[in-house]
N, C-alpha and C. Protein backbone atom coordinates (compact mmCIF):
# COMPACT_ATOMS: atom_id res chain seq x y z
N UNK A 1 43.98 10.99 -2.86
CA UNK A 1 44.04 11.02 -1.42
C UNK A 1 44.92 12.17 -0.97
N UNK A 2 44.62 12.99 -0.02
CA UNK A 2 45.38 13.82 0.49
C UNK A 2 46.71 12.67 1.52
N UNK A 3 47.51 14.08 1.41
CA UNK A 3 48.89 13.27 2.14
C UNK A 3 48.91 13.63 3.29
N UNK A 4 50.12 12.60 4.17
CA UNK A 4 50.25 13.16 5.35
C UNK A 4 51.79 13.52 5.79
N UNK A 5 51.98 14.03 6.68
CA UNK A 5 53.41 14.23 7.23
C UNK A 5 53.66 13.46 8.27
N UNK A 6 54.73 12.67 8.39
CA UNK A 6 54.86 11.67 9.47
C UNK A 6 55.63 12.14 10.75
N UNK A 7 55.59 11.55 11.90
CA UNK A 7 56.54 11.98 13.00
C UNK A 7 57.93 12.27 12.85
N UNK A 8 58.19 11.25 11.76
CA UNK A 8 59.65 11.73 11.60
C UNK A 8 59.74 12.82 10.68
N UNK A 9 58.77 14.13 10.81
CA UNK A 9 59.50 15.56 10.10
C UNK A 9 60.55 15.82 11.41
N UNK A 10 61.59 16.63 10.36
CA UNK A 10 62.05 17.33 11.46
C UNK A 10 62.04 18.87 10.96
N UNK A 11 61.54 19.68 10.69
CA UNK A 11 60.93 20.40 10.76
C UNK A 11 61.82 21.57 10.09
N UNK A 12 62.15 20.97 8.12
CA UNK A 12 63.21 21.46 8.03
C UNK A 12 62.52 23.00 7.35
N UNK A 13 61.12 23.53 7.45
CA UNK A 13 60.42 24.48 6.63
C UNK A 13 60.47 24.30 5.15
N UNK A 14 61.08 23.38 4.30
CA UNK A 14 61.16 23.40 3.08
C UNK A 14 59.81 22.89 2.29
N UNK A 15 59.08 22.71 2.98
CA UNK A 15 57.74 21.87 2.29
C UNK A 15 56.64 22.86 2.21
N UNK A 16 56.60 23.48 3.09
CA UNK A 16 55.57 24.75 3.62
C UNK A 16 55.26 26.30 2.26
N UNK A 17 56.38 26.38 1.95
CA UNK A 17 56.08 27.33 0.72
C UNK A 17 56.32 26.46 -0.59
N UNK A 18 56.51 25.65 -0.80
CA UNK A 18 56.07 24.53 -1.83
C UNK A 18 54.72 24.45 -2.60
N UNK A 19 53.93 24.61 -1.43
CA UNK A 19 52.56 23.92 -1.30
C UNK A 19 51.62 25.00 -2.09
N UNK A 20 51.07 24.57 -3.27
CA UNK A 20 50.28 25.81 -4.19
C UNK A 20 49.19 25.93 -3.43
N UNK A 21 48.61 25.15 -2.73
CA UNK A 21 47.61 25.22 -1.86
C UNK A 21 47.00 25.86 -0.75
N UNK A 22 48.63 26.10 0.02
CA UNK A 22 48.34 26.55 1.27
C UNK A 22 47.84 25.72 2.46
N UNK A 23 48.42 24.43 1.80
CA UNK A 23 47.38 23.12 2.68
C UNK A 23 48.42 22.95 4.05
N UNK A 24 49.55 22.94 3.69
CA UNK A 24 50.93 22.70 4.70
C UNK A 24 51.12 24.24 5.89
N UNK A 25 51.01 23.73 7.33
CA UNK A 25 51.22 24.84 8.33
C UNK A 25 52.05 24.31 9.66
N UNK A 26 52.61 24.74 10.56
CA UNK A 26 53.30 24.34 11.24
C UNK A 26 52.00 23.84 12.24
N UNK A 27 52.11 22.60 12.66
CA UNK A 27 51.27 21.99 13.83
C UNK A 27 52.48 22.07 15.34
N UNK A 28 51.61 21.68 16.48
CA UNK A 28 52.24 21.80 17.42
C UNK A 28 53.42 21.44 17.63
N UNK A 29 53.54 20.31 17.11
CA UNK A 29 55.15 19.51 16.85
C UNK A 29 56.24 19.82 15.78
N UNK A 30 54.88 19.06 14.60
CA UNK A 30 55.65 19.23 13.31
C UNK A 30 54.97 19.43 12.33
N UNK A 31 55.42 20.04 10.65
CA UNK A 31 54.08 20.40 9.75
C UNK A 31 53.00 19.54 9.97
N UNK A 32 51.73 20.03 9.61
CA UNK A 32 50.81 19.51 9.14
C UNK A 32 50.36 19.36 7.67
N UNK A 33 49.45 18.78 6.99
CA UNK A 33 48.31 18.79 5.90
C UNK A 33 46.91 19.18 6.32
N UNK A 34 46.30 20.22 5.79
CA UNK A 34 45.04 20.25 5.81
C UNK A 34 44.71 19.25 4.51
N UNK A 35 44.09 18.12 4.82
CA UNK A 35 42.82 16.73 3.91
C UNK A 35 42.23 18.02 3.11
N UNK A 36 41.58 18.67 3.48
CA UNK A 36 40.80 19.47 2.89
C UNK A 36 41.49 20.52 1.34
N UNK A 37 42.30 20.93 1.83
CA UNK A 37 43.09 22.03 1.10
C UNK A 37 44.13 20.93 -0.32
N UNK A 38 44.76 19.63 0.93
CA UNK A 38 45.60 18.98 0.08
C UNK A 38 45.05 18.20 -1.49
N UNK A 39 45.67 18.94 -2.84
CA UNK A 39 45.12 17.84 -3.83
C UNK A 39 46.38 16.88 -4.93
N UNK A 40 47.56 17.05 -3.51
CA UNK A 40 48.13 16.31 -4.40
C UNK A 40 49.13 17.16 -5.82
N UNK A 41 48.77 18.17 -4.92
CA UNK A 41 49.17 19.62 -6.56
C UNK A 41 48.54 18.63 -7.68
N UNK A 42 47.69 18.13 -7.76
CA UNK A 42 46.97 17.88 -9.25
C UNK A 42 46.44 19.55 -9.43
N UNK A 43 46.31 19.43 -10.65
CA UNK A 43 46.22 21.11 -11.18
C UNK A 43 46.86 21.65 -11.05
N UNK A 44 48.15 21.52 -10.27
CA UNK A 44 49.38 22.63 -10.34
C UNK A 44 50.42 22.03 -11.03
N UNK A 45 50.88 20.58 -10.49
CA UNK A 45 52.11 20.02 -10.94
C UNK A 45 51.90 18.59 -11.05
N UNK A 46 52.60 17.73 -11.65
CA UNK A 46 52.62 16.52 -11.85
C UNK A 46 53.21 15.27 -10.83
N UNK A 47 53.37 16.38 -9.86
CA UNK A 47 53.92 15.84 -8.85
C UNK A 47 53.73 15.93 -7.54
N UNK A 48 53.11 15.57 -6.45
CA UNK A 48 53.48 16.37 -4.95
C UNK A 48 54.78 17.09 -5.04
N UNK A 49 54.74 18.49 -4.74
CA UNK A 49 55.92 19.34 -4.09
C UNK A 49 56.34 19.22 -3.07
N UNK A 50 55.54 19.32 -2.37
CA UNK A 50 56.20 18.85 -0.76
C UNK A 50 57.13 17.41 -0.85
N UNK A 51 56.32 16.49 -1.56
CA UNK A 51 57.09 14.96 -1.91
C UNK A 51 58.57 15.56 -2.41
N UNK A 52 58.71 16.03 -3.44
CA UNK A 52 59.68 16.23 -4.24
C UNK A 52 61.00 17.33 -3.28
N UNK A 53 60.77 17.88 -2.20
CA UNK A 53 61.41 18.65 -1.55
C UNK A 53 61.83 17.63 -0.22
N UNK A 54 61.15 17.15 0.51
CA UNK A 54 61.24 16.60 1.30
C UNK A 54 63.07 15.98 1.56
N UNK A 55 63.29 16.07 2.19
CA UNK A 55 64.82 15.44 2.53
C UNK A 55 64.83 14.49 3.20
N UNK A 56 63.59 13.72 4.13
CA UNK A 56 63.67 12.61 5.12
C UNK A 56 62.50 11.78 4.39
N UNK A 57 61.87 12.12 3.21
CA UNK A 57 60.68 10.95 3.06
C UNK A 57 59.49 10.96 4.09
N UNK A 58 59.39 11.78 4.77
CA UNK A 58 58.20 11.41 5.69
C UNK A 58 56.67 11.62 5.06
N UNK A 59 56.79 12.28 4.20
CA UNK A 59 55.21 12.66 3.70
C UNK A 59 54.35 11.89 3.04
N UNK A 60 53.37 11.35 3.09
CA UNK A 60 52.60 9.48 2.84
C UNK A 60 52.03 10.05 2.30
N UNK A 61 50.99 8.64 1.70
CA UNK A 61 49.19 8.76 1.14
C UNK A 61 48.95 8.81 2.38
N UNK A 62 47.91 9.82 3.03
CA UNK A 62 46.88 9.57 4.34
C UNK A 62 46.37 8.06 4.04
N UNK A 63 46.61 7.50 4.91
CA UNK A 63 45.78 6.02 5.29
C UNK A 63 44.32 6.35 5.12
N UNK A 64 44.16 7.25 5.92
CA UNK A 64 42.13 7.12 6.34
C UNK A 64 41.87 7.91 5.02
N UNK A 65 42.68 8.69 4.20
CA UNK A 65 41.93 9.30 2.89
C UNK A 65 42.24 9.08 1.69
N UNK A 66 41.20 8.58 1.19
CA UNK A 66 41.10 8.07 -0.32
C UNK A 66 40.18 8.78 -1.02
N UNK A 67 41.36 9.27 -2.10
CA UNK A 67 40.64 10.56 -3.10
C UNK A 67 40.74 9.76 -4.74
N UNK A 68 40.66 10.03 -5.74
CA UNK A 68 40.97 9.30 -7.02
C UNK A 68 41.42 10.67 -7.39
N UNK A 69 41.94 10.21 -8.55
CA UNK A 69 42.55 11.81 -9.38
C UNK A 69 41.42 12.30 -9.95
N UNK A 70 40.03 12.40 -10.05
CA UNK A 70 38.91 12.65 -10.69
C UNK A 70 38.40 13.74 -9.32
N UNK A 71 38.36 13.18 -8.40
CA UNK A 71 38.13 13.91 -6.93
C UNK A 71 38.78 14.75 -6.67
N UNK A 72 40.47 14.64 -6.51
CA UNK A 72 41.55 15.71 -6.73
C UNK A 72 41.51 16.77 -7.73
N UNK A 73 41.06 16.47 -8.52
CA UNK A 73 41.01 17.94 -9.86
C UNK A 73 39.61 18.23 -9.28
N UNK A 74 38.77 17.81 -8.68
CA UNK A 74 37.31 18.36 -8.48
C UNK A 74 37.83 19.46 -7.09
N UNK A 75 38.75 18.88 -6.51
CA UNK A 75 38.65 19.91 -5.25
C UNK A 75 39.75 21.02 -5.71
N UNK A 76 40.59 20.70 -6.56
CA UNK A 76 41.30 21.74 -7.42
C UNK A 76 40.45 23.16 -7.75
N UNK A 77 39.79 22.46 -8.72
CA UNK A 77 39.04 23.49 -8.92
C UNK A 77 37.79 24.08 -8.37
N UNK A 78 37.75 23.58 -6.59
CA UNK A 78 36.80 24.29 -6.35
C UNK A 78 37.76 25.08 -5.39
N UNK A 79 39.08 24.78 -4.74
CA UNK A 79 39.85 25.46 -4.15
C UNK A 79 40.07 27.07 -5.30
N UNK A 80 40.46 26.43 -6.23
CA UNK A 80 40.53 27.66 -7.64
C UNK A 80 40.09 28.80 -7.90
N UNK A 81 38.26 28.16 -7.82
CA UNK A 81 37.67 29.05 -7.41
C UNK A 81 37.12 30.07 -6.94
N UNK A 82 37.17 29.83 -5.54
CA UNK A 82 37.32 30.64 -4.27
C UNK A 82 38.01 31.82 -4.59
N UNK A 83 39.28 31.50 -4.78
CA UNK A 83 40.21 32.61 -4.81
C UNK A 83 39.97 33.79 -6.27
């Protein structure tokens, strides 16, 4: 599942160059996730980065998106790809 960022960012920029993806951008308020871009850094790291940086905990599983780790390495490597 891609993640999300909750209201309570406060908008400390530390998550944003983390992101191997490029999935994390400043939204009107506060970061966002692109669903699309986000895989969880499966294929990069063993971990969410953004998770692991975070200083307030705000960054979730998206509620409305459910990915499996089989789906996540599939969009890995089609993000991979591309580039």
């Amino acid at each position: 599942m891609a993640l999300l960022i909750t209201d309570e960012c406060i908008n400390c920029d530390v998550c944003e160059p983390e992101c191997p993806n490029d999935a994390i951008s400043q939204g009107e308020e506060i970061y966002e996730i692109d669903p699309d871009r986000c895989t969880e850094c499966v294929g990069h790291y063993s971990k969410p980065q953004c998770v692991e940086v975070c200083p307030i905990d705000c960054i979730i599983p998206h509620p409305d998106i459910r990915e499996t780790p089989e789906q996540l390495q599939q969009k890995y490597l089609r993000l991979t790809a591309a580039q």
